[in-house]
Protein backbone atom coordinates (compact mmCIF):
# COMPACT_ATOMS: atom_id res chain seq x y z
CA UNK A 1 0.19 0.72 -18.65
CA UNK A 2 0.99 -2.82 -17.25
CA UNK A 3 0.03 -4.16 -13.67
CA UNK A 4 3.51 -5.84 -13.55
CA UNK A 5 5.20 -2.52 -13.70
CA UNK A 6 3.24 -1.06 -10.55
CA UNK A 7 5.10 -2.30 -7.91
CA UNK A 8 6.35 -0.27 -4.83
CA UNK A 9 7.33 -2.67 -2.21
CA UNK A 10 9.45 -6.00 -2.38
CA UNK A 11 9.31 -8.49 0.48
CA UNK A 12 12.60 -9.23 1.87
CA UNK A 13 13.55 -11.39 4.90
CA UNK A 14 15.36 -9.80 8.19
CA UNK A 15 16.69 -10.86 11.66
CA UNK A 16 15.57 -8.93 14.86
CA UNK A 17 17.65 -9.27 17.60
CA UNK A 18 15.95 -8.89 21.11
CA UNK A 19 16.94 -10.17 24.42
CA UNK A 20 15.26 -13.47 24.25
CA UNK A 21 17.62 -13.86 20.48
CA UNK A 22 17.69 -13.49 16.93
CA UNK A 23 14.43 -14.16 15.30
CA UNK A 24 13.97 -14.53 11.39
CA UNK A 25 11.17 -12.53 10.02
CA UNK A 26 9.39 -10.88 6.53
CA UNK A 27 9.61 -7.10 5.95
CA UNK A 28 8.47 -4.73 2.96
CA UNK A 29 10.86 -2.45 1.72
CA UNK A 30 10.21 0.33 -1.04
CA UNK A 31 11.11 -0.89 -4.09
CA UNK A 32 13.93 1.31 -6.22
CA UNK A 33 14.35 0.49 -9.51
CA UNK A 34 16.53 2.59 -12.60
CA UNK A 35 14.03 4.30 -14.81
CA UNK A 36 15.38 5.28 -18.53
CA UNK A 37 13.19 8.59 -20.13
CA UNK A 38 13.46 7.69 -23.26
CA UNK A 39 12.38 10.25 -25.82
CA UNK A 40 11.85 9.37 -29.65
CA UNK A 41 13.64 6.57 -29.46
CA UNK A 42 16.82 8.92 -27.93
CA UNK A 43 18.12 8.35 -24.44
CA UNK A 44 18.03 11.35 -22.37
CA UNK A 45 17.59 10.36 -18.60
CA UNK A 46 18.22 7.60 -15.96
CA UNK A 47 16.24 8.38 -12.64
CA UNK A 48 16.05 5.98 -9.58
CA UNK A 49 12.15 5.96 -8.52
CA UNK A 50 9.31 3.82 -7.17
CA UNK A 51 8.32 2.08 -10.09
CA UNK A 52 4.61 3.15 -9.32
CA UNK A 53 2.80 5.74 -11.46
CA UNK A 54 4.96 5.62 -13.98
CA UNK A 55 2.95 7.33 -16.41
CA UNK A 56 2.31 10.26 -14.59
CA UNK A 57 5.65 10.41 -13.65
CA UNK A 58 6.70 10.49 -17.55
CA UNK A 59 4.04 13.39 -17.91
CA UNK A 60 5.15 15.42 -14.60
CA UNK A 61 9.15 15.52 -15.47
CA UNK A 62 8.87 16.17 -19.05
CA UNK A 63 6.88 18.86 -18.12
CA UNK A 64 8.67 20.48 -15.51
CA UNK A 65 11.93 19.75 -17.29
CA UNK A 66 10.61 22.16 -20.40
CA UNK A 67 10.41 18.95 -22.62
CA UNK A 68 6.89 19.70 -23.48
CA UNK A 69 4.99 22.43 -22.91
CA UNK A 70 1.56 20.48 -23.16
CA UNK A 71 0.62 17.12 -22.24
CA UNK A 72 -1.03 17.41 -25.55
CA UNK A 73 2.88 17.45 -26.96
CA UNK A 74 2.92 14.28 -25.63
CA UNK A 75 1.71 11.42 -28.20
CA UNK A 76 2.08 8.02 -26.44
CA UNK A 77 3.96 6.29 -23.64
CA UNK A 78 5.48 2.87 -23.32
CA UNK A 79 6.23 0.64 -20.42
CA UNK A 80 9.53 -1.73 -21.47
CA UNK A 81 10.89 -4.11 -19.10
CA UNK A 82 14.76 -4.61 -19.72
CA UNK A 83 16.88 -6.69 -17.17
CA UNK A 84 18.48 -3.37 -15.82
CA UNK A 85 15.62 -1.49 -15.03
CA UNK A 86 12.51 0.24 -17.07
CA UNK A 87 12.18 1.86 -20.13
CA UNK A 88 9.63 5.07 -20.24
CA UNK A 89 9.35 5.07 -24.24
CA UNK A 90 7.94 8.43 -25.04
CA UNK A 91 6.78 9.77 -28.25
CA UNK A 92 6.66 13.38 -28.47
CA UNK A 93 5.41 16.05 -31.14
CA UNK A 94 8.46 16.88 -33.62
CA UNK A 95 8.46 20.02 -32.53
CA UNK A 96 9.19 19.62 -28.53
CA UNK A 97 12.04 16.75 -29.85
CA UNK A 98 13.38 19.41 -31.62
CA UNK A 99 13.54 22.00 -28.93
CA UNK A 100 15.04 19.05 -26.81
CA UNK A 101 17.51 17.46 -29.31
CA UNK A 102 18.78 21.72 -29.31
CA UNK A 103 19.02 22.11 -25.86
CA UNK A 104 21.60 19.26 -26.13
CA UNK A 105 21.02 18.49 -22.19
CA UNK A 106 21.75 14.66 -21.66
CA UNK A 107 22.33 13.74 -18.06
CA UNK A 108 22.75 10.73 -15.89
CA UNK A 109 20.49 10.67 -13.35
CA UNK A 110 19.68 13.28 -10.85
CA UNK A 111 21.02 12.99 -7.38
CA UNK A 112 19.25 14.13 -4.38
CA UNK A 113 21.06 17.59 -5.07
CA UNK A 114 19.55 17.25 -8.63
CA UNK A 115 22.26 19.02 -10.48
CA UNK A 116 23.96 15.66 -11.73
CA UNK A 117 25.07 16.50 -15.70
CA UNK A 118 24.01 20.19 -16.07
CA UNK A 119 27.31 21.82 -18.23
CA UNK A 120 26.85 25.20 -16.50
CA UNK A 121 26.43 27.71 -13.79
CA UNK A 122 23.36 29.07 -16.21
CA UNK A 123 21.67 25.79 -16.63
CA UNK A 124 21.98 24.98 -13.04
CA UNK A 125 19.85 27.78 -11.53
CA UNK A 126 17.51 28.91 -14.64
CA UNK A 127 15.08 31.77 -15.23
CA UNK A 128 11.96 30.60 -12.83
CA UNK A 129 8.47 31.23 -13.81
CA UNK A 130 6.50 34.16 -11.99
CA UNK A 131 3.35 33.17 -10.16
CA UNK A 132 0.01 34.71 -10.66
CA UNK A 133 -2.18 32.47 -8.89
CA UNK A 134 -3.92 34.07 -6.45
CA UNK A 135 -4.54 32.33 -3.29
CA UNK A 136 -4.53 32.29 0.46
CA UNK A 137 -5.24 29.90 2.86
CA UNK A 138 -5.58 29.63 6.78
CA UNK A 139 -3.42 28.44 9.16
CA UNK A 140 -6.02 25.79 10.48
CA UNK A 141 -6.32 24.48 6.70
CA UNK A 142 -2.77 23.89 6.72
CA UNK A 143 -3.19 22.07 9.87
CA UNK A 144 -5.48 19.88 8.55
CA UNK A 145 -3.90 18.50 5.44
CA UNK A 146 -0.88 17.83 7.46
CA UNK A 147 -3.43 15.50 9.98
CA UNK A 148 -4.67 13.64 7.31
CA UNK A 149 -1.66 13.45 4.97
CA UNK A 150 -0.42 9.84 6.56
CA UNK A 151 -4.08 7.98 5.57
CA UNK A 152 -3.00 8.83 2.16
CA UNK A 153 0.33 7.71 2.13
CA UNK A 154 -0.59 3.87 0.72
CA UNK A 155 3.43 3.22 0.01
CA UNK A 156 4.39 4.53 3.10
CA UNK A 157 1.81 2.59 5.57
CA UNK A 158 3.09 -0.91 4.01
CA UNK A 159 7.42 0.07 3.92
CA UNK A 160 7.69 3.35 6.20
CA UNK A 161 10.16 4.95 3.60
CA UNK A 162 8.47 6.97 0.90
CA UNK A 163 7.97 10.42 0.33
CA UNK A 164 4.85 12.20 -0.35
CA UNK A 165 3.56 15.35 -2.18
CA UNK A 166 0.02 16.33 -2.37
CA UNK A 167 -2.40 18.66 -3.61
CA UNK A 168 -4.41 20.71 -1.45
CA UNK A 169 -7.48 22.59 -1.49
CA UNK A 170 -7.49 26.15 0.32
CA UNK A 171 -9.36 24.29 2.94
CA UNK A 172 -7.20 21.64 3.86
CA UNK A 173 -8.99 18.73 1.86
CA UNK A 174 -6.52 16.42 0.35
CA UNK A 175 -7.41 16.41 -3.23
CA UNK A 176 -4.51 14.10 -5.16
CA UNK A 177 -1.54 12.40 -3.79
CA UNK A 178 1.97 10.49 -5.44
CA UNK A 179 4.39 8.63 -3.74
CA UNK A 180 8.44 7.50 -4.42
CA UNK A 181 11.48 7.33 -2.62
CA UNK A 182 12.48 10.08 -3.77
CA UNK A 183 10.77 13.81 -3.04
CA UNK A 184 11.46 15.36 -6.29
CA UNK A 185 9.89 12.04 -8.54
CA UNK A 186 6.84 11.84 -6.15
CA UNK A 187 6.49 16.09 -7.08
CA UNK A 188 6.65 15.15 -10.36
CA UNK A 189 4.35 12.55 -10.27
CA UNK A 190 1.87 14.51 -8.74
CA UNK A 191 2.32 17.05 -11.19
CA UNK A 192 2.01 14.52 -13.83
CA UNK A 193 -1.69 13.81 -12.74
CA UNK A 194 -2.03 16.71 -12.30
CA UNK A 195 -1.81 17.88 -15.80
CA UNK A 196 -3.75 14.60 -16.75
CA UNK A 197 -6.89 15.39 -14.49
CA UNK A 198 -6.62 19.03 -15.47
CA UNK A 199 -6.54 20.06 -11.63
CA UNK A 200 -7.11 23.40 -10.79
CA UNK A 201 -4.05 25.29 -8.87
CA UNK A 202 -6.57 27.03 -6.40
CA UNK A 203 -5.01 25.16 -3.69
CA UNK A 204 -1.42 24.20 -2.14
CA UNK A 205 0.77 21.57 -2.30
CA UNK A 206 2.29 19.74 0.61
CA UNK A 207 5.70 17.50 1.05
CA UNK A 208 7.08 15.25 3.52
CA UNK A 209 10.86 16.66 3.20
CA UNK A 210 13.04 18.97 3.42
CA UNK A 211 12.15 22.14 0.74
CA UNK A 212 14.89 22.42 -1.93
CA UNK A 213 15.76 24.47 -4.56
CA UNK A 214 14.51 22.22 -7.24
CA UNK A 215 10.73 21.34 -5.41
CA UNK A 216 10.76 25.36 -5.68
CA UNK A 217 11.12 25.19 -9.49
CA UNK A 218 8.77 22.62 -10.14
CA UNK A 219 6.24 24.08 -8.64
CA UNK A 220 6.95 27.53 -10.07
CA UNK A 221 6.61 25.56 -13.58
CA UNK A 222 3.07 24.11 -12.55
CA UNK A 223 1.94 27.95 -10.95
CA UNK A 224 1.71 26.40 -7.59
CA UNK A 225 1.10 29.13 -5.37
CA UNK A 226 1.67 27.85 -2.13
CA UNK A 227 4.46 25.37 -1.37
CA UNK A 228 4.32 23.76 2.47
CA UNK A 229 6.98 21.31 3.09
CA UNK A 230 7.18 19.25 6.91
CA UNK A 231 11.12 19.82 7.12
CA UNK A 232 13.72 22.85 7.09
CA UNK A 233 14.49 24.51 3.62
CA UNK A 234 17.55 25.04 1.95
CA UNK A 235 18.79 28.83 1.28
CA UNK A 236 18.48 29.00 -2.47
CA UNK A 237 15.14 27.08 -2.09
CA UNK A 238 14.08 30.60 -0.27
CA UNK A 239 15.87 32.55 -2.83
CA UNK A 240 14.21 31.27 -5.73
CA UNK A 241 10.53 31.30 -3.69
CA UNK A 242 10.97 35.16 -3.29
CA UNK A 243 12.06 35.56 -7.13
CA UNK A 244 8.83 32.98 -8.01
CA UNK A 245 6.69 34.89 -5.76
CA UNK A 246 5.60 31.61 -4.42
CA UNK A 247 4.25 31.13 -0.89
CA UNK A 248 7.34 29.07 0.73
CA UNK A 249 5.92 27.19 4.25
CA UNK A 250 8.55 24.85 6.25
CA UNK A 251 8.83 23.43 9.20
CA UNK A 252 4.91 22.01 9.21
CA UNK A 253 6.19 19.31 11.86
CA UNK A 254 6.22 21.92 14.53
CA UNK A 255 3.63 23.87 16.48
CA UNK A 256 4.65 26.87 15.09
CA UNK A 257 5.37 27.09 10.77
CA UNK A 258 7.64 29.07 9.01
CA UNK A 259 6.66 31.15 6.21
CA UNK A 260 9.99 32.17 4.30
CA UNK A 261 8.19 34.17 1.33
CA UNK A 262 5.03 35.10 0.30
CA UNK A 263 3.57 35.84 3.48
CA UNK A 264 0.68 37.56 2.43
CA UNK A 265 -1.29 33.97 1.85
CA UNK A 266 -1.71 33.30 4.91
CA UNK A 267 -4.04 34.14 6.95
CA UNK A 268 -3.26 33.95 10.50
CA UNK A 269 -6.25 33.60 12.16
CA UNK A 270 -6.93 30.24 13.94
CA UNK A 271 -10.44 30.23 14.44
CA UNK A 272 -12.89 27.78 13.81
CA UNK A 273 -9.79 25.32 13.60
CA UNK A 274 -10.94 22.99 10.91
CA UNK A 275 -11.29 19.24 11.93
C-alpha cells in the first residue's frame, strides 16, 4: 500500500466573518474521494470514503458483503490512482469470484440508506447471522470507552467531520479504531483489521452515529455481540438486533443508555466506576 493514497484531510482556504470583518484563513476538511472495488479485474462497486485504510477497508466490505468468506480468499490487493478516484484491485480465489459473478449483484454506490442497486425486497433485508458470542459488560465499561473514544479519533481531531467505530474490550479499553466520513466504511474498516489482526470478539464495538439497519448486519456477519452506538437507532436496526440476538445500545451521549435488545449483557451495576 502507497503513502500517497493515505490521505484524510485536504487543506482548503475559508473566510470568517466576525464583527471586526471578513478574515481569510486555512482549514482541513475530510477528504472524500470515489473508491472503485474492483474484483478480478470486474467492476462491482463505487463507494465514497476517506481514502485512509484502504486495505482494510477492501478486507472489511468484501467480507461483510459475503464476497469472501476468509481473508484467506483474498489473494492480493492493489492501490490504482485514476483521475476520477481510486481503484481497489482485488484478486480473489476462483471460487468466491464465482459465487460473486452468480449472485449477479452490481451496484452503484451505497447511499447513506445503503440500499442503492439491490433488485429486490429479498436482497434488501437478507437472512442475518445468529450470534453466539457470549459476553457481558458493565455499564461503567461502557462509560469508559465512550470517555476515551475522542483521543482516538486522529481524522476527527485535525477536520471535526469523521465517523468512528471501535473495538472494545469488556472493560472499556479501546483496543482498535477506523475512521471515514462515512459510518458504515469506517465499520468496515474496522472490521477489515479486524480480520487481519485476528481480534478476538470478546468485547463490543462502539460508533459515533446513529445505529442503522445495515451497522446491525455487519456486525452480525463479524459475531459482534454487543453493538453501542452514541445516537438514536432506526426501527429495523432494532428489528434485525432482536432476530441477530445482538446486544443493541443507543443513545451513549446521554446519562442514561438505551438497550433495545439483548439486555441480558449488561450488567447494571455501577460500582467501582472504571476511570
Amino acid at each position: 500500500m502507497t503513502s500517497k493514497f493515505s490521505t484524510s484531510a485536504k487543506t482548503v482556504s475559508r473566510h470568517r466573518v466576525d464583527a471586526s470583518g471578513i478574515h481569510k484563513e486555512l482549514d482541513h476538511v475530510i477528504e472524500e474521494r470515489a473508491i472503485a472495488f474492483v474484483y478480478n479485474g470486474i467492476s462491482h462497486a463505487v463507494m465514497m470514503a476517506t481514502p485512509f485504510d484502504l486495505e482494510d477497508f477492501a478486507i472489511g466490505l468484501s467480507y461483510t458483503e459475503g464476497i469472501v468468506s476468509s481473508p484467506d480468499e483474498i489473494l492480493g490487493i492493489d492501490l490504482v490512482a485514476r483521475e476520477q478516484g481510486i481503484e481497489l484491485e482485488i484478486l480473489i480465489s476462483s471460487r468466491s469470484f464465482s459465487g460473486l459473478k452468480a449472485k449477479r449483484r452490481s451496484f452503484a454506490g451505497r447511499s447513506g440508506c445503503g440500499l442503492c442497486g439491490v433488485e429486490s425486497l429479498k436482497e434488501a433485508l437478507p437472512g442475518i447471522p445468529q450470534i453466539t458470542t457470549q459476553a457481558s459488560i458493565n455499564i461503567a465499561a461502557l462509560r469508559k470507552a465512550k470517555r476515551g473514544l475522542n483521543a482516538h479519533q486522529v481524522i476527527r481531531g485535525v477536520t471535526g467531520s469523521a465517523h468512528a467505530a471501535a473495538l472494545c474490550s469488556c472493560e472499556g479499553e479501546i483496543i482498535l479504531v477506523r475512521e471515514d466520513v462515512g459510518r458504515h466504511n469506517a465499520l468496515d474498516k474496522l472490521i477489515g483489521a479486524m480480520l487481519r489482526a485476528n481480534h478476538s470478539l470478546e468485547g463490543f464495538i462502539l460508533m459515533t452515529s446513529r445505529a442503522s439497519y445495515e451497522l446491525v448486519s455487519k456486525a452480525a456477519v463479524m459475531g459482534v455481540p454487543i453493538l453501542a452506538c452514541v445516537s438514536a437507532p432506526t426501527s429495523v436496526a432494532i428489528e434485525e438486533a432482536e432476530r441477530a440476538g445482538l446486544t443493541l445500545i443507543c443513545y451513549l451521549s446521554r446519562k442514561d443508555e438505551m438497550v433495545y435488545s439483548g439486555k441480558e449483557r449488561i450488567l447494571n451495576s455501577l460500582e467501582a466506576d472504571v476511570s
